[in-house]
PDB file of N, CA and C in Angstrom:
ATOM      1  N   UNK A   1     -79.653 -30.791-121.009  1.00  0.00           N
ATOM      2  CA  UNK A   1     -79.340 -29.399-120.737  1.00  0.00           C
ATOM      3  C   UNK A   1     -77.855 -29.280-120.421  1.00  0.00           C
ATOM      4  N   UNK A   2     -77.016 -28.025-120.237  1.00  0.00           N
ATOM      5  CA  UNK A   2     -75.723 -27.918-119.808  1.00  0.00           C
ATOM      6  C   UNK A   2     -75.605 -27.830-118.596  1.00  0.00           C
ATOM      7  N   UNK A   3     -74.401 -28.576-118.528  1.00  0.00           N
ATOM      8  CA  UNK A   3     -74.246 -28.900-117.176  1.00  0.00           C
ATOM      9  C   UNK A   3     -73.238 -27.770-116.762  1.00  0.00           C
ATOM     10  N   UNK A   4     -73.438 -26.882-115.389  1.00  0.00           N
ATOM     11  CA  UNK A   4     -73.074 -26.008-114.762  1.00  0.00           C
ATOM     12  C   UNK A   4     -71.361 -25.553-115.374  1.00  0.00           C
ATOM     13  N   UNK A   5     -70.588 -26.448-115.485  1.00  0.00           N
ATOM     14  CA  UNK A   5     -69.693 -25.819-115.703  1.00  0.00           C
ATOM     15  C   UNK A   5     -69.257 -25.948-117.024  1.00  0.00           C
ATOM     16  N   UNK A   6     -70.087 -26.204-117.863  1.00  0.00           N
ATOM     17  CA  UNK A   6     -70.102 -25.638-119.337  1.00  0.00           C
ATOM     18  C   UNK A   6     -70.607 -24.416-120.170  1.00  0.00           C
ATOM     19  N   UNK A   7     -71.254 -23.305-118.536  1.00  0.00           N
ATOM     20  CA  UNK A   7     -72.102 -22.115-119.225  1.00  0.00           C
ATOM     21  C   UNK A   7     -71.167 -21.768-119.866  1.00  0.00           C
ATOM     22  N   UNK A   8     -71.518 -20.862-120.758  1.00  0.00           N
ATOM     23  CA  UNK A   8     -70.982 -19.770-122.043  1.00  0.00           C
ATOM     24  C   UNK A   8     -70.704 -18.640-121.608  1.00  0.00           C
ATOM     25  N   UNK A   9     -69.686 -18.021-121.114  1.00  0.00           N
ATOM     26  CA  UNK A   9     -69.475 -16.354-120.506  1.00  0.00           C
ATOM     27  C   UNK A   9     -69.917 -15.812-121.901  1.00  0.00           C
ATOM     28  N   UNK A  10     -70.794 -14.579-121.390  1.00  0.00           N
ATOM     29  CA  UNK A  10     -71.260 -13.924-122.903  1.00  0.00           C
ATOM     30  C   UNK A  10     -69.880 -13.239-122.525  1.00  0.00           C
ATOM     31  N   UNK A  11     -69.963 -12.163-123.871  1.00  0.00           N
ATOM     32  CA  UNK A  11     -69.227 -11.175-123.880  1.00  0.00           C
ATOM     33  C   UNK A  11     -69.559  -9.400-123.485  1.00  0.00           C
ATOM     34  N   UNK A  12     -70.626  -9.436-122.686  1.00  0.00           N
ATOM     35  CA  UNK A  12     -71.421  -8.450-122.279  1.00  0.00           C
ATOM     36  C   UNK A  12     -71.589  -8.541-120.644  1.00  0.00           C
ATOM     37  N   UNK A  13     -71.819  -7.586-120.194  1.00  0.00           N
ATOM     38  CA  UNK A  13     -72.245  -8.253-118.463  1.00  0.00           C
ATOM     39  C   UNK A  13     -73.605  -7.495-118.506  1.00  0.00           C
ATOM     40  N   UNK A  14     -73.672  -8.227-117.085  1.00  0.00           N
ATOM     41  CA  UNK A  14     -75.342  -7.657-117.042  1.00  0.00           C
ATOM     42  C   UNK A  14     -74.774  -6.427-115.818  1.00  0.00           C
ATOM     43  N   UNK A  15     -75.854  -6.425-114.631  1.00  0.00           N
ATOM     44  CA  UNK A  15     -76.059  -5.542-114.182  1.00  0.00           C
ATOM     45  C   UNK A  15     -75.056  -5.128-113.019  1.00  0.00           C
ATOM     46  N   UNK A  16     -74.847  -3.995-112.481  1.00  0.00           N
ATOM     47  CA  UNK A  16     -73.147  -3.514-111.905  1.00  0.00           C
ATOM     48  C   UNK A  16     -72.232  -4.208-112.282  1.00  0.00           C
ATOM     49  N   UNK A  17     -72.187  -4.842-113.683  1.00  0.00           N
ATOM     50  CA  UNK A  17     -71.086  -5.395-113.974  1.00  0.00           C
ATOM     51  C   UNK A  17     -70.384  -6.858-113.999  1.00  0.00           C
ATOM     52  N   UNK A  18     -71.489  -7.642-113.562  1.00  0.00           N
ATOM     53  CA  UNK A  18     -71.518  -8.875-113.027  1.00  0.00           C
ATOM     54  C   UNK A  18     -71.365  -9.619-114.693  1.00  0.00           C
ATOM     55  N   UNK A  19     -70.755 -10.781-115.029  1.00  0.00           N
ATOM     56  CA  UNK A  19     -70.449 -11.922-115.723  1.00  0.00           C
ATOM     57  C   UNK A  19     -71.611 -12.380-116.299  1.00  0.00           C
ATOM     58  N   UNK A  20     -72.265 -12.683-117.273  1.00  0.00           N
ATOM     59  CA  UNK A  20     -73.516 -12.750-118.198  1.00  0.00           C
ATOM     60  C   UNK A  20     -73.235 -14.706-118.640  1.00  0.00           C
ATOM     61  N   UNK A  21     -73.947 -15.520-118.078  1.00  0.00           N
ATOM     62  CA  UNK A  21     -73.586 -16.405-118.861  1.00  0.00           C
ATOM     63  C   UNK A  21     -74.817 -17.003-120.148  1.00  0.00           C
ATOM     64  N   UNK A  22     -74.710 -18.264-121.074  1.00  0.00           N
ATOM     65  CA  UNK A  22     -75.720 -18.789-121.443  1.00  0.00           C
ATOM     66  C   UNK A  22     -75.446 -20.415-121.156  1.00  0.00           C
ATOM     67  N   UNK A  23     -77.010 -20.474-121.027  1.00  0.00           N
ATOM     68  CA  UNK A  23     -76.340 -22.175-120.653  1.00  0.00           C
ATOM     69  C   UNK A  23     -78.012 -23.099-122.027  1.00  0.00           C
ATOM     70  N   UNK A  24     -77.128 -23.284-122.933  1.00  0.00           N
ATOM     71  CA  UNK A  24     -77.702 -24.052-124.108  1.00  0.00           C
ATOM     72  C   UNK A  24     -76.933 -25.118-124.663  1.00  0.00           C
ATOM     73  N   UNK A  25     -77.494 -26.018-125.324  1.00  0.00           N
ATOM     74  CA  UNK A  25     -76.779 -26.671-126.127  1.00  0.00           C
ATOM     75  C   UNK A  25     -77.022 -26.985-127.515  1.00  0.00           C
ATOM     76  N   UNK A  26     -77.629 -25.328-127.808  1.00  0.00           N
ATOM     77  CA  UNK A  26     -77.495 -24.979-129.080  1.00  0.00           C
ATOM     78  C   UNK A  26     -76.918 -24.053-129.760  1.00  0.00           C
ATOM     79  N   UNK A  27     -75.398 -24.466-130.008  1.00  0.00           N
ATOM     80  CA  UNK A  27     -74.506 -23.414-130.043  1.00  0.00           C
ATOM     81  C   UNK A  27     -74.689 -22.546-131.625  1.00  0.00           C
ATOM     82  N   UNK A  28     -75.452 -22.675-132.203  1.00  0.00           N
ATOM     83  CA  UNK A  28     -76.020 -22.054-133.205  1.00  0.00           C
ATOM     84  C   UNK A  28     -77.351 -20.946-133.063  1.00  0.00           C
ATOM     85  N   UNK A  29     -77.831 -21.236-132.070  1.00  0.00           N
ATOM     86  CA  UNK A  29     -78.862 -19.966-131.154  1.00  0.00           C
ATOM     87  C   UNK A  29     -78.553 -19.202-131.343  1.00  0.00           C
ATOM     88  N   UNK A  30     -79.684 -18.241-131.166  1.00  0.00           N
ATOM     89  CA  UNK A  30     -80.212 -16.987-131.575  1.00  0.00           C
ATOM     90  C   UNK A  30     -78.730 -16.145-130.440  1.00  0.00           C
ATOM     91  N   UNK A  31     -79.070 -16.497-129.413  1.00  0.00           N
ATOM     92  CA  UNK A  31     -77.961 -15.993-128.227  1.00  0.00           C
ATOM     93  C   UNK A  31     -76.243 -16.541-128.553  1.00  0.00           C
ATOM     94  N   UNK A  32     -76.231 -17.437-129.040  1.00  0.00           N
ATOM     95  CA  UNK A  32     -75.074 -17.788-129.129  1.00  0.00           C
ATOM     96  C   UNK A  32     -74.267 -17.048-130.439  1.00  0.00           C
ATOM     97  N   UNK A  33     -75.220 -16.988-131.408  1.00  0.00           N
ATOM     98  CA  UNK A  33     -74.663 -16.188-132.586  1.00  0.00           C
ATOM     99  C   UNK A  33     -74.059 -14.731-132.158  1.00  0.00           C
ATOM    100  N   UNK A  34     -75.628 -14.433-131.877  1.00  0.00           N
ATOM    101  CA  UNK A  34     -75.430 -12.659-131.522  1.00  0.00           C
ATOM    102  C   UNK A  34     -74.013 -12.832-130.694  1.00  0.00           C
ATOM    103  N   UNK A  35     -74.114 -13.436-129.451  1.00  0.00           N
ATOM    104  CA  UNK A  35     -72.293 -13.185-128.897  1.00  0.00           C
ATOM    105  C   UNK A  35     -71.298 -13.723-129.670  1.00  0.00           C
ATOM    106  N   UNK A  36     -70.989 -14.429-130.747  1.00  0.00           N
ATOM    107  CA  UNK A  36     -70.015 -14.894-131.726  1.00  0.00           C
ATOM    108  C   UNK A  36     -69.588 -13.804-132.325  1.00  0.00           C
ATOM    109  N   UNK A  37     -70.754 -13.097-132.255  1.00  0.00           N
ATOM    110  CA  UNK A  37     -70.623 -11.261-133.903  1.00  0.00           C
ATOM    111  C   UNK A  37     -70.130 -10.711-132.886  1.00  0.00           C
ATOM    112  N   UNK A  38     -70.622 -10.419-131.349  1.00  0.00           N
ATOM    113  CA  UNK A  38     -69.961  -9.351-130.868  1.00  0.00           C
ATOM    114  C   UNK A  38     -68.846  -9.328-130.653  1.00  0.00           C
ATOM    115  N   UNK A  39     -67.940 -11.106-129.890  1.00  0.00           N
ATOM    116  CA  UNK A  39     -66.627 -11.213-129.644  1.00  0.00           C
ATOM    117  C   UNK A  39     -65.935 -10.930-131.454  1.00  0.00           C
ATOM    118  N   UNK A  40     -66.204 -11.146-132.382  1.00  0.00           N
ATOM    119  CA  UNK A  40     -65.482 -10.563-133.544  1.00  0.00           C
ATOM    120  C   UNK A  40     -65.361  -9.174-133.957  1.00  0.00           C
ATOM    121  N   UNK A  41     -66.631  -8.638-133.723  1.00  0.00           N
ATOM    122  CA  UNK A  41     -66.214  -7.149-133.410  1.00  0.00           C
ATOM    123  C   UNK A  41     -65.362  -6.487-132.226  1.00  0.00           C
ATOM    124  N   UNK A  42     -65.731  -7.294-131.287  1.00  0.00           N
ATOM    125  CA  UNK A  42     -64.757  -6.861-130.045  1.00  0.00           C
ATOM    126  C   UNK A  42     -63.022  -6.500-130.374  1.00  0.00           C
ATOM    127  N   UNK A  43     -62.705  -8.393-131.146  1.00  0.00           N
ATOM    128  CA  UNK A  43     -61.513  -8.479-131.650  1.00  0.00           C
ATOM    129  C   UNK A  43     -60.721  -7.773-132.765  1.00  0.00           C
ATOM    130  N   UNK A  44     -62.037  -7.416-133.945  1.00  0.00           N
ATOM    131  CA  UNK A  44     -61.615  -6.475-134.772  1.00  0.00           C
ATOM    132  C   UNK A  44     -60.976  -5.298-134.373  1.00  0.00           C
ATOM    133  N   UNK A  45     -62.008  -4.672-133.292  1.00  0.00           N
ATOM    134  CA  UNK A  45     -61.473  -3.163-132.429  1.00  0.00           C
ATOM    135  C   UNK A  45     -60.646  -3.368-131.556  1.00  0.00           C
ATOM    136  N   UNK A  46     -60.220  -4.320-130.965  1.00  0.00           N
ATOM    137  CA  UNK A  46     -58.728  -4.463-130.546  1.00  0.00           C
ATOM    138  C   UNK A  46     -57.818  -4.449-131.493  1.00  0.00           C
ATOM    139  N   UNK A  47     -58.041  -4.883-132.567  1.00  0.00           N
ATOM    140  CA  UNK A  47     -56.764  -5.043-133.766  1.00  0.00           C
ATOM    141  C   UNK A  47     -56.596  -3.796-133.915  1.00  0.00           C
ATOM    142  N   UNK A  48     -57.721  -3.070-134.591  1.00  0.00           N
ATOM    143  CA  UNK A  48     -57.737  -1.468-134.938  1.00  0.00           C
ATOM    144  C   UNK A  48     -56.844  -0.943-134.133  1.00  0.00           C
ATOM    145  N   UNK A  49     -57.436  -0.839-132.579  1.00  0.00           N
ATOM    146  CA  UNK A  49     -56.921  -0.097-131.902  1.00  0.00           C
ATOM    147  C   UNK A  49     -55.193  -0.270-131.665  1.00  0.00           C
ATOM    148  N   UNK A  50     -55.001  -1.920-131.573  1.00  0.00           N
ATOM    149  CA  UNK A  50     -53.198  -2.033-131.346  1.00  0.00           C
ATOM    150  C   UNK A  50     -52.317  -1.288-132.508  1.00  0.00           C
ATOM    151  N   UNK A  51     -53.498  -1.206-133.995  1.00  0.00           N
ATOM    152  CA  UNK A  51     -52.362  -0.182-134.960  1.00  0.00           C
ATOM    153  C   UNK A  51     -52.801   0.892-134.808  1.00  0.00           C
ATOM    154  N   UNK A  52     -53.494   1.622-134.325  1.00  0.00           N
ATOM    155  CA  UNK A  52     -54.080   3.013-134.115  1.00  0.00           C
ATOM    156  C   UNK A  52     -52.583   3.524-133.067  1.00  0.00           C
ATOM    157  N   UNK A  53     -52.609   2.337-132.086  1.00  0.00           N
ATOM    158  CA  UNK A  53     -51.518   2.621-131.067  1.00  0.00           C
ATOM    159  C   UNK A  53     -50.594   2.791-131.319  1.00  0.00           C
ATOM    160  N   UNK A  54     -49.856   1.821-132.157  1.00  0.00           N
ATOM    161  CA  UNK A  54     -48.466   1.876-132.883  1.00  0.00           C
ATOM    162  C   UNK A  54     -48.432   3.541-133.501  1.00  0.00           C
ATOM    163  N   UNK A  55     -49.268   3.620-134.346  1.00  0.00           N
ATOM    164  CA  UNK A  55     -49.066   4.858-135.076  1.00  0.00           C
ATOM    165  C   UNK A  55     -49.069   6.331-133.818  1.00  0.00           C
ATOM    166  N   UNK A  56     -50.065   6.374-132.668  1.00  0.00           N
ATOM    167  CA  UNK A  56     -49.965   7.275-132.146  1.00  0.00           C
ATOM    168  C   UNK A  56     -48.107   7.217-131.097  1.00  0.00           C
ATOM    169  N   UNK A  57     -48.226   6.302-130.712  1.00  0.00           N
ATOM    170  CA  UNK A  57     -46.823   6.302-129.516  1.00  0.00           C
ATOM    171  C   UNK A  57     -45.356   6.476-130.789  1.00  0.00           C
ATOM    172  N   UNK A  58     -45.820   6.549-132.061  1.00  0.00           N
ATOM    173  CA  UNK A  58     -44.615   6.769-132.974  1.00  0.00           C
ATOM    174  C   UNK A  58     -44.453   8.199-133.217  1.00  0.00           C
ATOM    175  N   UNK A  59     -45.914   8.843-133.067  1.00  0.00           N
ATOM    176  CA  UNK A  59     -45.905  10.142-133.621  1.00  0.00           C
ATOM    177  C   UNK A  59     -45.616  11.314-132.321  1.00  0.00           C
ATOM    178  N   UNK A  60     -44.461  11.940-132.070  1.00  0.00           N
ATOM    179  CA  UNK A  60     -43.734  12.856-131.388  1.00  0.00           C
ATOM    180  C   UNK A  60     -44.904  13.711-131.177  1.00  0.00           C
ATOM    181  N   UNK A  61     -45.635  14.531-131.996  1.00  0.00           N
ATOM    182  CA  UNK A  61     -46.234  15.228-131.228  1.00  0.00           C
ATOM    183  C   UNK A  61     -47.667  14.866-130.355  1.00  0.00           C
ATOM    184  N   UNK A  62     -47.887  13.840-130.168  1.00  0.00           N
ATOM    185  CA  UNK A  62     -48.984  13.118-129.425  1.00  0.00           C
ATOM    186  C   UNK A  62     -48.571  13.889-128.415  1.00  0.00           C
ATOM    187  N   UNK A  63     -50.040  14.359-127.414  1.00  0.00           N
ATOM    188  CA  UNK A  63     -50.007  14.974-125.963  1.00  0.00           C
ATOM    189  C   UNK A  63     -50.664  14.143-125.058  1.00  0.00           C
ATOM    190  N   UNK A  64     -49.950  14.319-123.586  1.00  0.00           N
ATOM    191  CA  UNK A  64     -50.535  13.740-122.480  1.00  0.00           C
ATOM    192  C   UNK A  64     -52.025  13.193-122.758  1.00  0.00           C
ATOM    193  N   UNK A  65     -53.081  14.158-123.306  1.00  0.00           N
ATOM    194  CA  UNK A  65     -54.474  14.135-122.951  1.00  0.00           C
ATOM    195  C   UNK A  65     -55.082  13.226-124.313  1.00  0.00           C
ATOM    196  N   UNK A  66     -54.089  12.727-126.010  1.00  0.00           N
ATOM    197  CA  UNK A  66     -54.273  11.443-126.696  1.00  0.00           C
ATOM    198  C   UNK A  66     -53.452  10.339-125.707  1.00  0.00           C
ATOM    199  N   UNK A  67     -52.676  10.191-125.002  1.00  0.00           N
ATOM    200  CA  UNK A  67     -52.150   8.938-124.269  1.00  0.00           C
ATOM    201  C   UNK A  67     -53.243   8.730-123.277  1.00  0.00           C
ATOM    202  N   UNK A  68     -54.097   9.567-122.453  1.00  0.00           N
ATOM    203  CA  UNK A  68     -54.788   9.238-121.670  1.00  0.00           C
ATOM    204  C   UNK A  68     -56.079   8.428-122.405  1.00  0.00           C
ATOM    205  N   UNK A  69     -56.285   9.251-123.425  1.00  0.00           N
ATOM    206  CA  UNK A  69     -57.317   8.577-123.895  1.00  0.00           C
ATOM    207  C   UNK A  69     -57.174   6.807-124.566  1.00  0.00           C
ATOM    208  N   UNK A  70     -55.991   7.059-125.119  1.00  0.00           N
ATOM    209  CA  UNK A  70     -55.662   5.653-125.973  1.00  0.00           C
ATOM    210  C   UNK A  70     -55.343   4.612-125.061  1.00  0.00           C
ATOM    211  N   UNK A  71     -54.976   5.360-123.763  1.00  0.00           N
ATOM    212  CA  UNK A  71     -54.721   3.806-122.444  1.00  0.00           C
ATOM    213  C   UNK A  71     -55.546   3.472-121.747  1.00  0.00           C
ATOM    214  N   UNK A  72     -56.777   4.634-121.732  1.00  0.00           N
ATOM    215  CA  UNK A  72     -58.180   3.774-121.464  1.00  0.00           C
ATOM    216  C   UNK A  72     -58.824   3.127-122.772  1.00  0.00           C
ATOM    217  N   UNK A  73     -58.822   3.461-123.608  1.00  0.00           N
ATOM    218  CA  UNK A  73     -59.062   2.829-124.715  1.00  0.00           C
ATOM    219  C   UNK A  73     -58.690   1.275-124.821  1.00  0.00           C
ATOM    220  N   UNK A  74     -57.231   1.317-125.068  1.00  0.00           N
ATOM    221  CA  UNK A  74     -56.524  -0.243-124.780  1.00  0.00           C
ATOM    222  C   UNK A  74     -57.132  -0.779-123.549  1.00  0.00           C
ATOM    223  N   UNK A  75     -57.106  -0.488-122.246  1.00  0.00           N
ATOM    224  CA  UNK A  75     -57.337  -1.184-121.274  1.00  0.00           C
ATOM    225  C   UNK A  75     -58.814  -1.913-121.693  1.00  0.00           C
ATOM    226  N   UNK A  76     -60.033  -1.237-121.858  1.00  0.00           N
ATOM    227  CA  UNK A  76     -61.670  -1.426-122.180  1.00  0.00           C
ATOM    228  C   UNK A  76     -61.095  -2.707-123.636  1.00  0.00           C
ATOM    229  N   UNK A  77     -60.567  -2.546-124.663  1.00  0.00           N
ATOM    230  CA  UNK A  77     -60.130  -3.516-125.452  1.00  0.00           C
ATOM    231  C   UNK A  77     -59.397  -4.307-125.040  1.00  0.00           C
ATOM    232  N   UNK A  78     -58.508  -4.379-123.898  1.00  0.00           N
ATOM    233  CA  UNK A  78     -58.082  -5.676-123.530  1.00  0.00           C
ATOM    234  C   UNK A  78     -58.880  -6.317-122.582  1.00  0.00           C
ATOM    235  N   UNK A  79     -59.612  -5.539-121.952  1.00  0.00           N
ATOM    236  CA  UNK A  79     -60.770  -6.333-120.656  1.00  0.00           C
ATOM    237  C   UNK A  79     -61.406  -6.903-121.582  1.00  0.00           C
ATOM    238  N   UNK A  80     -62.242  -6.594-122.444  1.00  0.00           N
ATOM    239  CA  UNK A  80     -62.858  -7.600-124.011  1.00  0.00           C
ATOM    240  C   UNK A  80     -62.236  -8.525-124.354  1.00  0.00           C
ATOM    241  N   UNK A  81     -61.026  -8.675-124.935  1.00  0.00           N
ATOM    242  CA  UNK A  81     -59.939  -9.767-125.118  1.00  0.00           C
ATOM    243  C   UNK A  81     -59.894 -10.600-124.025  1.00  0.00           C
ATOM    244  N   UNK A  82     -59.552 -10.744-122.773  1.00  0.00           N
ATOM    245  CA  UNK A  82     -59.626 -11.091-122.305  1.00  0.00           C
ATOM    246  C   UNK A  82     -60.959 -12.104-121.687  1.00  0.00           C
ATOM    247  N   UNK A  83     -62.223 -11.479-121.532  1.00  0.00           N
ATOM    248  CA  UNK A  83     -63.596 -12.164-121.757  1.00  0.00           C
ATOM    249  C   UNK A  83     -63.351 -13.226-122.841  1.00  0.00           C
ATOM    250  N   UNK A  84     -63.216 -12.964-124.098  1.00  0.00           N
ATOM    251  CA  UNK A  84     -63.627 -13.654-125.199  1.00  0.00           C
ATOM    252  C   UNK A  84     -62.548 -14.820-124.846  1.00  0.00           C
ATOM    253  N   UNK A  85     -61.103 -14.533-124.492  1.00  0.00           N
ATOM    254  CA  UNK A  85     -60.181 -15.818-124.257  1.00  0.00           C
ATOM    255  C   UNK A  85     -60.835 -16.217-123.481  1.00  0.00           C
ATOM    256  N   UNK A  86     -61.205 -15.784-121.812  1.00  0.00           N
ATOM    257  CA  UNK A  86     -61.698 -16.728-121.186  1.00  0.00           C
ATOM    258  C   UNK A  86     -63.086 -17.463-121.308  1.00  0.00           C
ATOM    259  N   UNK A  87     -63.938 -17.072-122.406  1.00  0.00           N
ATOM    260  CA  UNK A  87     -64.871 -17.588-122.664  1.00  0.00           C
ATOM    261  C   UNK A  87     -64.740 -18.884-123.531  1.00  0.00           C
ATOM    262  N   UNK A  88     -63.606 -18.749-124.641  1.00  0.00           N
ATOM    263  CA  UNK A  88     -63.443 -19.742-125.889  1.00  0.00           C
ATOM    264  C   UNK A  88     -62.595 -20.850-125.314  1.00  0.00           C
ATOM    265  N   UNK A  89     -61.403 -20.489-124.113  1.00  0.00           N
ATOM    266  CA  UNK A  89     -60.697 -21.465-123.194  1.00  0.00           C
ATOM    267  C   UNK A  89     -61.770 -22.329-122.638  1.00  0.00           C
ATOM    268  N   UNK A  90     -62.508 -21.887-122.198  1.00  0.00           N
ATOM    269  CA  UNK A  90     -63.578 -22.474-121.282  1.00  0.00           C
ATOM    270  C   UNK A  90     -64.705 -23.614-122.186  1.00  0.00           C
ATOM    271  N   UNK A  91     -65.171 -22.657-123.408  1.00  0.00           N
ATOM    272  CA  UNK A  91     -65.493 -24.038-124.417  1.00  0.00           C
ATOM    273  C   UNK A  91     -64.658 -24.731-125.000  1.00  0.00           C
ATOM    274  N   UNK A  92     -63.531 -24.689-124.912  1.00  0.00           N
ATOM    275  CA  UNK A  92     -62.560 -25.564-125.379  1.00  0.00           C
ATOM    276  C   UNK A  92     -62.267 -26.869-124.586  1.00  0.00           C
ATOM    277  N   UNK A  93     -62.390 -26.253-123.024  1.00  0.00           N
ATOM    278  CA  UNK A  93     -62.005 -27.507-121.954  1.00  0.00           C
ATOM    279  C   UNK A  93     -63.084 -27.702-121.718  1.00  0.00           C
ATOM    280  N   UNK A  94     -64.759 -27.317-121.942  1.00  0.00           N
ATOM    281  CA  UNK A  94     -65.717 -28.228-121.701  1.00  0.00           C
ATOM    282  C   UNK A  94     -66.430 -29.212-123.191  1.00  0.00           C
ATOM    283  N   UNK A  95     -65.712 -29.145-124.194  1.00  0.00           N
ATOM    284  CA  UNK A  95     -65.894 -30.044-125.289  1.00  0.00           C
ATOM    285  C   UNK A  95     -64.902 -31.244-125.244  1.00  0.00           C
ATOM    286  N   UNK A  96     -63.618 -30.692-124.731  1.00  0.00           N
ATOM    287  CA  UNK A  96     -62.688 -31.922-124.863  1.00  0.00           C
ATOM    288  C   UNK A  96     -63.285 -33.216-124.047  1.00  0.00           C
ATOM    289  N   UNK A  97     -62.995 -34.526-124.926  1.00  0.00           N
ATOM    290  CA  UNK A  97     -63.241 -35.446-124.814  1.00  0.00           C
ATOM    291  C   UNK A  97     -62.854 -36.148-123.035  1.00  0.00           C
ATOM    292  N   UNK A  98     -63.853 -36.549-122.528  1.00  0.00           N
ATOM    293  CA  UNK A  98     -62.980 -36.911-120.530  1.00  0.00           C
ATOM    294  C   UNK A  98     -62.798 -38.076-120.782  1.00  0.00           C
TER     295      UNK A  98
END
């Protein structure tokens, strides 16, 4: 079985928000896939969104109430980014060879 500090941060949380892990060592699972698709969609819609951004902060007539929206937007896409790095860092330093 995996040993404690090799769980898998999903990319989802569970309940008030709390950190979701999996602890398998079948990284081809049913659970492990499904979170592989989501961190790539996650990452896709961060990409989207960083040129969505470019194009809005270029365009002069953007108002207060598209910046509000697009910097909660970015923020929710970088809290995602962020999960998925610290999830793939984390299988990275629990595969490397001790």
């Amino acid at each position: 079985m995996t040993a404690p500090n090799e769980l898998r941060l999903l990319p989802w949380t569970g309940p008030d928000g709390k950190p979701c892990y999996l602890s398998t060592d079948d990284r081809g699972g049913y659970v492990s896939r499904l979170a592989d698709n989501i961190e790539a969609v996650q990452l896709g819609t961060a990409a989207e969104l960083l040129e969505e951004a470019s194009e809005t902060l270029d365009d002069q007539d953007t108002g207060p109430n598209d910046l509000r929206h697009l910097a909660h937007d970015l923020g929710s896409a970088l809290r995602d980014v962020l999960r998925v790095a610290a999830s793939r860092g984390h299988l990275l330093a629990a595969s490397e060879p001790r």
